[in-house]
C-alpha atoms as a PDB file:
ATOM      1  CA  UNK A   1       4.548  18.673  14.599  1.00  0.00           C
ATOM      2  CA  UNK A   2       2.604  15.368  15.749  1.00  0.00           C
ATOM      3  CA  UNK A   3      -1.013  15.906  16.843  1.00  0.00           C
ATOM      4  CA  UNK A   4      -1.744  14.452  19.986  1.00  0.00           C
ATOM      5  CA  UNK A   5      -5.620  12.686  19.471  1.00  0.00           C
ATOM      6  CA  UNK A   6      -7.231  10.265  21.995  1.00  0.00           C
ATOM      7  CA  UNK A   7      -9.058   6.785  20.902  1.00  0.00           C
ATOM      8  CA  UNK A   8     -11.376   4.141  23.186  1.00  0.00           C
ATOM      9  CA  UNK A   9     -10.782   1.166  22.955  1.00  0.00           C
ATOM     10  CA  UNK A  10     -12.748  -2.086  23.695  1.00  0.00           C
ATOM     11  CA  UNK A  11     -10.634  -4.819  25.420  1.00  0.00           C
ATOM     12  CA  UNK A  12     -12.792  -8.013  24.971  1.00  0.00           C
ATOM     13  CA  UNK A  13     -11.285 -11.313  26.744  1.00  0.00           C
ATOM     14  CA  UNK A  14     -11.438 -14.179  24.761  1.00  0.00           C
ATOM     15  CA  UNK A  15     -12.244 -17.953  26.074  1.00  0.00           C
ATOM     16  CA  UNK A  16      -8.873 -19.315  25.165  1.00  0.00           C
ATOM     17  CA  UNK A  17      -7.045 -16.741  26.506  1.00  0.00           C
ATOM     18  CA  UNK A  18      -5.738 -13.070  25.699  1.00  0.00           C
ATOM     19  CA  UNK A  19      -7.992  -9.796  24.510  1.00  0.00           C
ATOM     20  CA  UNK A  20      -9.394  -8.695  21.162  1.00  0.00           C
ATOM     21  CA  UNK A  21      -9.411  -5.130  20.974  1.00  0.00           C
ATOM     22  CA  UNK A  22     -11.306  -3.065  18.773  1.00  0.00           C
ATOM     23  CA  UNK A  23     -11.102   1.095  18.264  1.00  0.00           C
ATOM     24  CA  UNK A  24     -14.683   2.330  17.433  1.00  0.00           C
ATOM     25  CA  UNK A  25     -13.722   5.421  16.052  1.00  0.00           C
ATOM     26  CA  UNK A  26     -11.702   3.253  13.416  1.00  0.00           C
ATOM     27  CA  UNK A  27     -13.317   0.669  11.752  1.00  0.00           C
ATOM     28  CA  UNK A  28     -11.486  -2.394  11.031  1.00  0.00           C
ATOM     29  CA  UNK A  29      -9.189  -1.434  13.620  1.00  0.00           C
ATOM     30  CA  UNK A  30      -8.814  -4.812  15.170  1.00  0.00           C
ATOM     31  CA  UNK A  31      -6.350  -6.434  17.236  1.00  0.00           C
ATOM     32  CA  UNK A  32      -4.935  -9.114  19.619  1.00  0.00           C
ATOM     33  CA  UNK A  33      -2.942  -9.288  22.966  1.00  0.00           C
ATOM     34  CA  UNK A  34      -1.976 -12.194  24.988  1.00  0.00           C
ATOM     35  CA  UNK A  35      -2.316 -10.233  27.876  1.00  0.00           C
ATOM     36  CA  UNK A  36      -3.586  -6.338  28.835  1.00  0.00           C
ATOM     37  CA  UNK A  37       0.182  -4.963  28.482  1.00  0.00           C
ATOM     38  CA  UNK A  38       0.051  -6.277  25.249  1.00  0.00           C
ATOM     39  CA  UNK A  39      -3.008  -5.922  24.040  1.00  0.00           C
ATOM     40  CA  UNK A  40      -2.566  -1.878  24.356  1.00  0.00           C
ATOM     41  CA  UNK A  41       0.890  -1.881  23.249  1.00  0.00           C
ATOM     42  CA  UNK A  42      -0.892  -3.766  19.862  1.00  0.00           C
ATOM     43  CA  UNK A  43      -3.973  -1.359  19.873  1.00  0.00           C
ATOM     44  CA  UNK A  44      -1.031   1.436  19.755  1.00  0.00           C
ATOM     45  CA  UNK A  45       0.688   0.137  17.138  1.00  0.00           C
ATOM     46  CA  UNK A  46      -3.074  -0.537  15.191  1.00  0.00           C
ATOM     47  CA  UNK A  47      -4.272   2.926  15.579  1.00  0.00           C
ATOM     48  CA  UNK A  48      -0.704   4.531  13.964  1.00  0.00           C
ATOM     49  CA  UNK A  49      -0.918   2.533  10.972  1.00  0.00           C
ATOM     50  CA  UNK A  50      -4.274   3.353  10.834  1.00  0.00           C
ATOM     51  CA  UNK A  51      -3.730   7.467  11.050  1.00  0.00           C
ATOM     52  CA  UNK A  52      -0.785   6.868   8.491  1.00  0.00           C
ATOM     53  CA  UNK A  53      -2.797   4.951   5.907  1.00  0.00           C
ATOM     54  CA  UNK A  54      -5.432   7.562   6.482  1.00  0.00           C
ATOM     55  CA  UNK A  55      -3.515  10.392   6.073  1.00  0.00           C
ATOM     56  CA  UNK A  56      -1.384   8.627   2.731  1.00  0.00           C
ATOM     57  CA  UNK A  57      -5.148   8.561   1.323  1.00  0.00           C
ATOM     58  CA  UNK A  58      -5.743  12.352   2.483  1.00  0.00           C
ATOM     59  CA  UNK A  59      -8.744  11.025   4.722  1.00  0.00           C
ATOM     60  CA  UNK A  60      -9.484  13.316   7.832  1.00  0.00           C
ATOM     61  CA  UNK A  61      -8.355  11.289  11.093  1.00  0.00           C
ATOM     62  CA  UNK A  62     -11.025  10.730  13.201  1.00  0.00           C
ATOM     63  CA  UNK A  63     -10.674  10.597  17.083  1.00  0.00           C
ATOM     64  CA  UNK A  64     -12.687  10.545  20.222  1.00  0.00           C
ATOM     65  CA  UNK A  65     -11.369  13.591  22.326  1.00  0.00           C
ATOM     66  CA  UNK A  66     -14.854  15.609  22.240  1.00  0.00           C
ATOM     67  CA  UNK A  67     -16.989  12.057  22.976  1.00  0.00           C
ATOM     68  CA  UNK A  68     -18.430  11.443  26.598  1.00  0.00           C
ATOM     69  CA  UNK A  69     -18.962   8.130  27.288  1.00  0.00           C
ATOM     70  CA  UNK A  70     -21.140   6.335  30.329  1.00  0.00           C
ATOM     71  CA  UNK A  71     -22.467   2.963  31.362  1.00  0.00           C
ATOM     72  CA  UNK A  72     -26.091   2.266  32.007  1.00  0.00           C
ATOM     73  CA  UNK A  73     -26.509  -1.576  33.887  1.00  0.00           C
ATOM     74  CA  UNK A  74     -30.372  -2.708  33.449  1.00  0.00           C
ATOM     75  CA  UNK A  75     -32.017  -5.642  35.297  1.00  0.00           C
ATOM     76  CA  UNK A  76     -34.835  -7.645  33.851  1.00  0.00           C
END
């Protein structure tokens, strides 16, 4: 049965247009997306390949559903 496992991911607009995204918890996990629809739709795809080439190698998946996350803004 399929484990369910949550990932962040960083959407990064780029200057000519679309979003690089990038999933911390797997590195290398990079991707494009013309737009936000398809820039998660890609980061989807991404992170299952990912799990599958980590579990044909019998690595342990990683995943970010015990991680808190928060933003700190600093002036100077």
């Amino acid at each position: 049965m399929p484990q369910s496992r949550t990932y962040r991911i960083i959407l990064n607009e780029e200057p000519e247009g679309g979003f690089t995204v990038t999933v911390p918890s797997l590195p290398g996990c990079v991707t494009y997306g013309k737009n936000l629809k398809e820039a998660k739709e890609m980061a989807m795809e991404a992170i299952e390949g990912y799990i599958e080439l980590l579990v044909e190698q019998g690595e342990p998946i990683p995943d970010d559903t015990n991680k808190l996350e928060s933003a700190i803004t600093v002036t100077s």
